[in-house]
PDB file of N, CA and C in Angstrom:
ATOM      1  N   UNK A   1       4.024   9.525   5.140  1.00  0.00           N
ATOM      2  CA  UNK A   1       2.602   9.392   5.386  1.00  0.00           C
ATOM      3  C   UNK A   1       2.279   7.921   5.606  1.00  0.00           C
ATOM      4  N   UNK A   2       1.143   7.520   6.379  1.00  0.00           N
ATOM      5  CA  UNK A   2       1.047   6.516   6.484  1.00  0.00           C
ATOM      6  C   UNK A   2      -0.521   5.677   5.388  1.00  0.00           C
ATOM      7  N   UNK A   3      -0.480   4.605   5.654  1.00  0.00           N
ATOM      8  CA  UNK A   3      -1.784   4.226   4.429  1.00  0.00           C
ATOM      9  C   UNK A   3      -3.020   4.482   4.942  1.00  0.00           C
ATOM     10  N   UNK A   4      -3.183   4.487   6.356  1.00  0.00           N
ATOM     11  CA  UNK A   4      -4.428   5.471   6.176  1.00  0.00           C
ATOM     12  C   UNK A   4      -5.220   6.196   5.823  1.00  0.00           C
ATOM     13  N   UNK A   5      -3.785   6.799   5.757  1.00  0.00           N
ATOM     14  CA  UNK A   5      -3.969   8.398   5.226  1.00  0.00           C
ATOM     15  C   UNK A   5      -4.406   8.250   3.791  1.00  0.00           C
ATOM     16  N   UNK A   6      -3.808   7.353   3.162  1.00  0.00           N
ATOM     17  CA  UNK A   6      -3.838   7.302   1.533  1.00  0.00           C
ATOM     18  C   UNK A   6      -5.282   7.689   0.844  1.00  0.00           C
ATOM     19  N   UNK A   7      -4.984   8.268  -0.515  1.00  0.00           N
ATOM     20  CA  UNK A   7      -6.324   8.647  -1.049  1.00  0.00           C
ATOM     21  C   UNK A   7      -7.209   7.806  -2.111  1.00  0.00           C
ATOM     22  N   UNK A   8      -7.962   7.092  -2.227  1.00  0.00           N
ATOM     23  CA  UNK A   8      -9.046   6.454  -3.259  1.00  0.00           C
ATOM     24  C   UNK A   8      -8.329   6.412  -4.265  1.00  0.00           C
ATOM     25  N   UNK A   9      -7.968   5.344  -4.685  1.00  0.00           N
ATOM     26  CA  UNK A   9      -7.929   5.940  -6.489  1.00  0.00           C
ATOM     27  C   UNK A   9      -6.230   5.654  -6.659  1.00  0.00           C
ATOM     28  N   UNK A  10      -5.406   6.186  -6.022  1.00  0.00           N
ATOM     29  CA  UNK A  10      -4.165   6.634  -5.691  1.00  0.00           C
ATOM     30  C   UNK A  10      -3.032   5.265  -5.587  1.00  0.00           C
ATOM     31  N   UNK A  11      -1.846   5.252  -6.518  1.00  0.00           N
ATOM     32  CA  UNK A  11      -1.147   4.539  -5.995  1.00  0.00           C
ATOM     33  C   UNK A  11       0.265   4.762  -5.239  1.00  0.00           C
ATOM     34  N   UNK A  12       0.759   3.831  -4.735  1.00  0.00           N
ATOM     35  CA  UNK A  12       1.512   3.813  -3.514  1.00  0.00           C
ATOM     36  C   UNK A  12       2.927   3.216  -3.302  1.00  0.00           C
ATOM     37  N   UNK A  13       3.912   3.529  -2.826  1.00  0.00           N
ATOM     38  CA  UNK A  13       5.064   2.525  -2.821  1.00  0.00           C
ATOM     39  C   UNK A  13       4.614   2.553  -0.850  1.00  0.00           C
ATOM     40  N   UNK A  14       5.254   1.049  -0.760  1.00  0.00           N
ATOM     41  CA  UNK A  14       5.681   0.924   0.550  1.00  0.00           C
ATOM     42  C   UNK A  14       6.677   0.913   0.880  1.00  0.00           C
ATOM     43  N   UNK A  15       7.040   1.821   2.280  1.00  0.00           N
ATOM     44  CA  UNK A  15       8.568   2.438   2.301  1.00  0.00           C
ATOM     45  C   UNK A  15       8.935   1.678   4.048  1.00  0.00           C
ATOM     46  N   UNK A  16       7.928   1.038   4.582  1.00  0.00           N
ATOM     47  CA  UNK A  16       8.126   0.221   6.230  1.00  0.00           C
ATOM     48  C   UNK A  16       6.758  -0.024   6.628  1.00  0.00           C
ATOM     49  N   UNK A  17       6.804  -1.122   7.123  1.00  0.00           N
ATOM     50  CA  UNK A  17       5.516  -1.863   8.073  1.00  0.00           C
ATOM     51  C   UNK A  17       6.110  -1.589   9.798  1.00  0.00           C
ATOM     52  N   UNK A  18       5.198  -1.381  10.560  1.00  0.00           N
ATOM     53  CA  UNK A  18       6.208  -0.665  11.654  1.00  0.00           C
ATOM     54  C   UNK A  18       4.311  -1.669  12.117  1.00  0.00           C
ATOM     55  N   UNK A  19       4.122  -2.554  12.342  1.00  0.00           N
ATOM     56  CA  UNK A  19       3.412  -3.697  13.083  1.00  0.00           C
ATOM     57  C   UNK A  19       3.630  -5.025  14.089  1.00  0.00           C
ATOM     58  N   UNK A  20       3.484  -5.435  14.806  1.00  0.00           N
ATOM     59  CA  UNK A  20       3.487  -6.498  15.489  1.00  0.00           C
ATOM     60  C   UNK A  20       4.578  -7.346  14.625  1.00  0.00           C
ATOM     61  N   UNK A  21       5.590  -8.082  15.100  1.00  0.00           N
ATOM     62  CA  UNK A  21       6.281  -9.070  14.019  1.00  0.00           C
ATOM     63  C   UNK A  21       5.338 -10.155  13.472  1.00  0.00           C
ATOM     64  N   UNK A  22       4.726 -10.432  14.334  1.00  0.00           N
ATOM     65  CA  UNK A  22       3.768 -11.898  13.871  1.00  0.00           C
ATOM     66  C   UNK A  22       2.674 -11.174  12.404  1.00  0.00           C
ATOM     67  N   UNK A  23       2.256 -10.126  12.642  1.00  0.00           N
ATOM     68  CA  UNK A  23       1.391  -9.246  11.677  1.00  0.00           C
ATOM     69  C   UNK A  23       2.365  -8.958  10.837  1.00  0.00           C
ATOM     70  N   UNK A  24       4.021  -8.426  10.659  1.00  0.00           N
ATOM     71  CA  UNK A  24       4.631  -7.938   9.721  1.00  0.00           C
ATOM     72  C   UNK A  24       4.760  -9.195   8.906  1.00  0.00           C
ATOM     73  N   UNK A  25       5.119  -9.923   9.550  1.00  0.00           N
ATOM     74  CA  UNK A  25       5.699 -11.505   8.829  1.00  0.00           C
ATOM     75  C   UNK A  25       4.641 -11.875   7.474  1.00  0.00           C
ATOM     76  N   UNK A  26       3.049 -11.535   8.125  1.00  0.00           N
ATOM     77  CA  UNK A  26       1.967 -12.157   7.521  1.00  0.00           C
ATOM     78  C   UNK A  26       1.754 -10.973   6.809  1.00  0.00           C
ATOM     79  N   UNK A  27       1.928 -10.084   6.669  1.00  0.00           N
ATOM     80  CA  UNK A  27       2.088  -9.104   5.472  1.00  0.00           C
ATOM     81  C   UNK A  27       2.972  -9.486   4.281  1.00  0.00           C
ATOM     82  N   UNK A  28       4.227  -9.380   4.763  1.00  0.00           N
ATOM     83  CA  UNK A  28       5.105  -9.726   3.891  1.00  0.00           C
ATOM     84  C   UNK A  28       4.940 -10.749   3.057  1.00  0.00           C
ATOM     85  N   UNK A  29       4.779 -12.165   3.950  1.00  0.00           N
ATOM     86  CA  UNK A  29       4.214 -13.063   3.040  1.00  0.00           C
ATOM     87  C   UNK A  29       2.619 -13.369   1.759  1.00  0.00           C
ATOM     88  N   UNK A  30       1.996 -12.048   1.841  1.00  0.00           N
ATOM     89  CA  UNK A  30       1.494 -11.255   1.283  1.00  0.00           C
ATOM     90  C   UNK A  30       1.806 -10.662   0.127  1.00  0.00           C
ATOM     91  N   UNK A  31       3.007 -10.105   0.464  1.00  0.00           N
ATOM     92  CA  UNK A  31       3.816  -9.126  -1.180  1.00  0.00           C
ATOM     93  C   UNK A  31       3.351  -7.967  -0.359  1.00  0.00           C
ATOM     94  N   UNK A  32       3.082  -7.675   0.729  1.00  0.00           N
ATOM     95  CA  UNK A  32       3.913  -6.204   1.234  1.00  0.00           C
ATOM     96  C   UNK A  32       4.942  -6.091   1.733  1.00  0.00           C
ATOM     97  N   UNK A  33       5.953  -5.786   0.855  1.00  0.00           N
ATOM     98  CA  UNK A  33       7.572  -5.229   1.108  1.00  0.00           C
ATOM     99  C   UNK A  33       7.728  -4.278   0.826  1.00  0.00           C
ATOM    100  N   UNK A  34       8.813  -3.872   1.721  1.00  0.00           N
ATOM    101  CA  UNK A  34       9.268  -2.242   1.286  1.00  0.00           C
ATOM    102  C   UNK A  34       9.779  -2.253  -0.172  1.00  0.00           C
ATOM    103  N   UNK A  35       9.249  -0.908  -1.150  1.00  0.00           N
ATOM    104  CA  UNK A  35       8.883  -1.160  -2.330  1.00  0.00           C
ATOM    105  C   UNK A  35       8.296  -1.451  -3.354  1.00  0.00           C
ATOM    106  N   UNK A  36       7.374  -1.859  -2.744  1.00  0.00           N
ATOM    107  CA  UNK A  36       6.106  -2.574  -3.293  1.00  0.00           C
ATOM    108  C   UNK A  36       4.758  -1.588  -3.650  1.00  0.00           C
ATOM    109  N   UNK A  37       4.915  -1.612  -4.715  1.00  0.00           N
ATOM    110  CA  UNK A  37       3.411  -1.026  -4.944  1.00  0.00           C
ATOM    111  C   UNK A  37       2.015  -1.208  -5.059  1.00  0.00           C
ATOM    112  N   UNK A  38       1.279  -0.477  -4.147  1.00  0.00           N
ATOM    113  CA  UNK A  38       0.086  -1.043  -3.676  1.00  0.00           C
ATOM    114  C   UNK A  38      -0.715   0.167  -4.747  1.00  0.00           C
ATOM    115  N   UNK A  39      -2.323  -0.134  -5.002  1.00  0.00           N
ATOM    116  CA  UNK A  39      -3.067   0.785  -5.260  1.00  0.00           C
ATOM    117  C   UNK A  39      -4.772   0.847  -3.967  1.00  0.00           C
ATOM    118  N   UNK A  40      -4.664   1.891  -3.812  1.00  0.00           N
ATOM    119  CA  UNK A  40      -5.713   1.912  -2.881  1.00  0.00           C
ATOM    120  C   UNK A  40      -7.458   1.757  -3.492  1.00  0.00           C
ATOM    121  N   UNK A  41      -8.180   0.881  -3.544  1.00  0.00           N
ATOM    122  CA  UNK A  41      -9.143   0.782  -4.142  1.00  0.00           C
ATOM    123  C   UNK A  41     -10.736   1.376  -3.758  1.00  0.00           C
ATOM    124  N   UNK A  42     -10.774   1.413  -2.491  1.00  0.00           N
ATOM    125  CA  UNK A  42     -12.075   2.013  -1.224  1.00  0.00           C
ATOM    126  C   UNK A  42     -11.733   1.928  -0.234  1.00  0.00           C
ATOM    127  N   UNK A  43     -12.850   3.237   0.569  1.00  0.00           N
ATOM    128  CA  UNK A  43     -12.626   3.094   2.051  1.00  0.00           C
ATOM    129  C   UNK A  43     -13.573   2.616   2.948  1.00  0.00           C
ATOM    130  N   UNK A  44     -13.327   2.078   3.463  1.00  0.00           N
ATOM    131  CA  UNK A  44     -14.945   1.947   4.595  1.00  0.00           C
ATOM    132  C   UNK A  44     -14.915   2.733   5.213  1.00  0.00           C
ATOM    133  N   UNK A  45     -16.418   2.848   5.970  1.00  0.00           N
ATOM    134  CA  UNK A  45     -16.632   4.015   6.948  1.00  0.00           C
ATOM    135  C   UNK A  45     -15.770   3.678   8.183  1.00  0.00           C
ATOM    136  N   UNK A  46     -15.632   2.260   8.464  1.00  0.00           N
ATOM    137  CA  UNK A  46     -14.940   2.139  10.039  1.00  0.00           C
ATOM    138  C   UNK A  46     -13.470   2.286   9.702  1.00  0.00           C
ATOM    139  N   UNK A  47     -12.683   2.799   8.880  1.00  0.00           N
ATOM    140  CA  UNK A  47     -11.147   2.614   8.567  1.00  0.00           C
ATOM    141  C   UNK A  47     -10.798   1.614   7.710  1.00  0.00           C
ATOM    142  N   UNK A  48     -11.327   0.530   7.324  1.00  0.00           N
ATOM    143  CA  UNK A  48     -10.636  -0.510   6.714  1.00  0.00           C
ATOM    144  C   UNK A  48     -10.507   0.240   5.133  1.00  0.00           C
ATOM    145  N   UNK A  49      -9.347  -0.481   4.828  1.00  0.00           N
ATOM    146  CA  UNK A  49      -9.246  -0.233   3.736  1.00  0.00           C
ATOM    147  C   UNK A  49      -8.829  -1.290   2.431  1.00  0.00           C
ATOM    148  N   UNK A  50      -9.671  -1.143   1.239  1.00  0.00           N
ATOM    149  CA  UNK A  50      -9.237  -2.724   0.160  1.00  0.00           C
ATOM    150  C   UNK A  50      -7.848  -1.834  -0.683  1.00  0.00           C
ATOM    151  N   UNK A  51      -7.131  -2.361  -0.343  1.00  0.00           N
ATOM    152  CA  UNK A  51      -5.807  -2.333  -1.501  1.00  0.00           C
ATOM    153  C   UNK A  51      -5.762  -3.015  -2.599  1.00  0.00           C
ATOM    154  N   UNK A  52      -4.609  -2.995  -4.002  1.00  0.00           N
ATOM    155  CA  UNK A  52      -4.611  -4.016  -4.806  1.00  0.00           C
ATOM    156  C   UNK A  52      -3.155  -4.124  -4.669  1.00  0.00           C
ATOM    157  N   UNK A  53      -2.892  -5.649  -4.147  1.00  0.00           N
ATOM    158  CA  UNK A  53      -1.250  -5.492  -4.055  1.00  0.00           C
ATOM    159  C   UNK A  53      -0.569  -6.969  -5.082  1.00  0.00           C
ATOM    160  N   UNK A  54       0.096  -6.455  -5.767  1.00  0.00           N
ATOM    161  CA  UNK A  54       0.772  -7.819  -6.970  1.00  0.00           C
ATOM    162  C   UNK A  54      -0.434  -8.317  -7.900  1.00  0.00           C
ATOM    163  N   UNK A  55      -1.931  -8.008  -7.467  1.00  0.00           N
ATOM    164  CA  UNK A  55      -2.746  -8.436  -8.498  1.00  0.00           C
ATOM    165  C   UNK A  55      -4.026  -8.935  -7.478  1.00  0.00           C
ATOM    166  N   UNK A  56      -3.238  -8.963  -6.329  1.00  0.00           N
ATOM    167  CA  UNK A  56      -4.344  -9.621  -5.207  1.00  0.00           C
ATOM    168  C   UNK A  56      -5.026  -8.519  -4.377  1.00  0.00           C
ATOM    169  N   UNK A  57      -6.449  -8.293  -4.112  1.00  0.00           N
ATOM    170  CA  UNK A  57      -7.319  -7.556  -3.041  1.00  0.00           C
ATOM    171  C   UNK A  57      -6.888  -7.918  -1.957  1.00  0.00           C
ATOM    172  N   UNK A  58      -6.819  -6.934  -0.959  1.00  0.00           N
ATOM    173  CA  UNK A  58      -6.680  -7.117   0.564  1.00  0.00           C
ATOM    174  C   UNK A  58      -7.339  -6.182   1.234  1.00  0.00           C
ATOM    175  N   UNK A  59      -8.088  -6.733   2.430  1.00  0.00           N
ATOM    176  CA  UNK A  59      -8.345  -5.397   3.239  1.00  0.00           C
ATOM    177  C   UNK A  59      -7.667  -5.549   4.473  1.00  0.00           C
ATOM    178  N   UNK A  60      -7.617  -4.287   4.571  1.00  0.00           N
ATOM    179  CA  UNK A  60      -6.459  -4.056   6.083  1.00  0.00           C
ATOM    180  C   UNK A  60      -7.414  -2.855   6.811  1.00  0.00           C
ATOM    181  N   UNK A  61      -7.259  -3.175   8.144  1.00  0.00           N
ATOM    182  CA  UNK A  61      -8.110  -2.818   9.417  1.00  0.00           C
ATOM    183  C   UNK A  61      -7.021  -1.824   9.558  1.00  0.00           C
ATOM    184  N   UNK A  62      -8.192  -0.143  10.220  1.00  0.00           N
ATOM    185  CA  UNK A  62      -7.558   1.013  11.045  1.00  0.00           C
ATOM    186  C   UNK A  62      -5.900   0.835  11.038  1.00  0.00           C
ATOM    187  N   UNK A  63      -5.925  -0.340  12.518  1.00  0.00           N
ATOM    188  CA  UNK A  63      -4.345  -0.588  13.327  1.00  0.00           C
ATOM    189  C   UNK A  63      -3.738  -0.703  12.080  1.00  0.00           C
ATOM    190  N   UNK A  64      -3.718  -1.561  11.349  1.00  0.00           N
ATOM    191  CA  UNK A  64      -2.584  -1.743  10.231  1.00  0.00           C
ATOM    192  C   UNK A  64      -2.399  -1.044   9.508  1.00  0.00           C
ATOM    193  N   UNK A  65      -3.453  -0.746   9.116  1.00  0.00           N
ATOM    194  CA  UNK A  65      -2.556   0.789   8.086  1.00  0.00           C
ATOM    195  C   UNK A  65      -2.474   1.711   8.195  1.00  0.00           C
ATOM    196  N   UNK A  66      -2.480   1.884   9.501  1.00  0.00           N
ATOM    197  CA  UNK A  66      -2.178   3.528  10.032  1.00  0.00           C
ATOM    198  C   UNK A  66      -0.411   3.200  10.766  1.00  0.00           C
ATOM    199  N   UNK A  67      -0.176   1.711  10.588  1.00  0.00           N
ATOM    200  CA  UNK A  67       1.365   1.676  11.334  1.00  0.00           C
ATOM    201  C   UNK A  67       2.117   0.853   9.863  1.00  0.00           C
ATOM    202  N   UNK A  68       1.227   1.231   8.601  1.00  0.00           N
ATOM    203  CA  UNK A  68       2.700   1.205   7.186  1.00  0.00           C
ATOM    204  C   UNK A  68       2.709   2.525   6.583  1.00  0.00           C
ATOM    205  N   UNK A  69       3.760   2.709   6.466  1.00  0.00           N
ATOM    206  CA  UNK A  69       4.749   4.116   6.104  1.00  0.00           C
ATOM    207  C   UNK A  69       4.961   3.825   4.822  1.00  0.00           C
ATOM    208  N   UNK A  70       4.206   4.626   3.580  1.00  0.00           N
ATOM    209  CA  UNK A  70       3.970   4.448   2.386  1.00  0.00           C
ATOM    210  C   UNK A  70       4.850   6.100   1.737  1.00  0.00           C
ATOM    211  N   UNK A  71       4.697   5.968   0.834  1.00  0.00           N
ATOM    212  CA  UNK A  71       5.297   7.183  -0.709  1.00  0.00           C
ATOM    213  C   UNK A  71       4.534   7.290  -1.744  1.00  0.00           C
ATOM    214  N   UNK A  72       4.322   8.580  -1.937  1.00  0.00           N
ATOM    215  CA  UNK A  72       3.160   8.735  -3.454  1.00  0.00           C
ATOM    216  C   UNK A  72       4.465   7.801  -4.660  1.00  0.00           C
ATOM    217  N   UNK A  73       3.498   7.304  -5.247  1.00  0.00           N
ATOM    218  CA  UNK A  73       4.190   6.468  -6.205  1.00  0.00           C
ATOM    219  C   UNK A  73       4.264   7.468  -7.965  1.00  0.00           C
ATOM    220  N   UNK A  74       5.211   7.794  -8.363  1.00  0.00           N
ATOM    221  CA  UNK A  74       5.474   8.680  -9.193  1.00  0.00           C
ATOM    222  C   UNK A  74       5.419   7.514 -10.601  1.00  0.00           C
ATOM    223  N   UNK A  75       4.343   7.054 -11.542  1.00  0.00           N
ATOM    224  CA  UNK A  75       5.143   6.245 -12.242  1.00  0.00           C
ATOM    225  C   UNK A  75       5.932   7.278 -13.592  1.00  0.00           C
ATOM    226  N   UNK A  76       6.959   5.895 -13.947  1.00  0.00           N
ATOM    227  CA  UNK A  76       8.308   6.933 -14.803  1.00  0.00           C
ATOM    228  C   UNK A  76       7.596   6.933 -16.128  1.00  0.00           C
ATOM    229  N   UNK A  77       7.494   8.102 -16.913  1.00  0.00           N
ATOM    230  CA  UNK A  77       6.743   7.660 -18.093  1.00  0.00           C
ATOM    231  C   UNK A  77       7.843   7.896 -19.701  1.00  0.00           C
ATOM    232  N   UNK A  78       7.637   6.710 -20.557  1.00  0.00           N
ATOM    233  CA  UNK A  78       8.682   6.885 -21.396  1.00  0.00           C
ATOM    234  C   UNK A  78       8.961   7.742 -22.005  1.00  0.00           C
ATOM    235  N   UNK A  79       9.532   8.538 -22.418  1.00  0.00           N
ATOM    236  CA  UNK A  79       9.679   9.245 -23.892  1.00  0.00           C
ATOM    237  C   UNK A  79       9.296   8.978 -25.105  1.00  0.00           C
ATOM    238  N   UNK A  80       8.827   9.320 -26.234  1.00  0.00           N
ATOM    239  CA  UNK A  80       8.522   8.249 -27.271  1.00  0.00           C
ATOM    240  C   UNK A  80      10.199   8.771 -28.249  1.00  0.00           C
ATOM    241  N   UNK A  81      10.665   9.638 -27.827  1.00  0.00           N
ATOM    242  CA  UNK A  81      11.911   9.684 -28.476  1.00  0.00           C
ATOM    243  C   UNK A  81      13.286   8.720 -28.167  1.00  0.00           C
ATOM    244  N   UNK A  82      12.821   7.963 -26.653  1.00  0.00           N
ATOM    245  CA  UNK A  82      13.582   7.267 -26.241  1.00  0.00           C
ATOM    246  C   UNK A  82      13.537   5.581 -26.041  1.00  0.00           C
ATOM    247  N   UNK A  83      12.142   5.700 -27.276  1.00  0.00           N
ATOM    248  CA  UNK A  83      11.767   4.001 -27.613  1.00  0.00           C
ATOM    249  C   UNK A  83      13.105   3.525 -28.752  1.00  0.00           C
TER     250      UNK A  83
END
């Protein structure tokens, strides 16, 4: 799925940026890497969307996040038998 698509609320691994190199580069240097977990925070009405990525807000326009290829992010939760 791509982050477009993504739902409010919801967090995310990033699994490929499939953008312009000059736009991937300036992502990356960002802290979007494959792997990386983003949380999706709101949507605007025109597509943009605010993420929370490493601790930092970003908003990303329609084009861009409809061309990163994201994963529902499962987090692992401990056992308390296995503290």
């Amino acid at each position: 799925m791509t982050l477009y698509e993504a739902q409010k609320g919801n967090s995310y691994c990033i699994k490929g940026l499939y953008v312009e190199p000059a736009i991937t580069r300036r992502l990356e240097a960002l802290g979007l890497n494959d792997g990386t977990i983003i949380n999706v925070l709101n949507r605007k009405k025109h597509g943009a969307l605010i993420v929370r990525v490493r601790g930092t807000r970003l908003a990303l326009g329609k084009h861009i996040s409809s061309n990163i290829e994201i994963s529902e992010y499962q987090e692992e939760t401990v056992d308390e038998h296995e503290k």
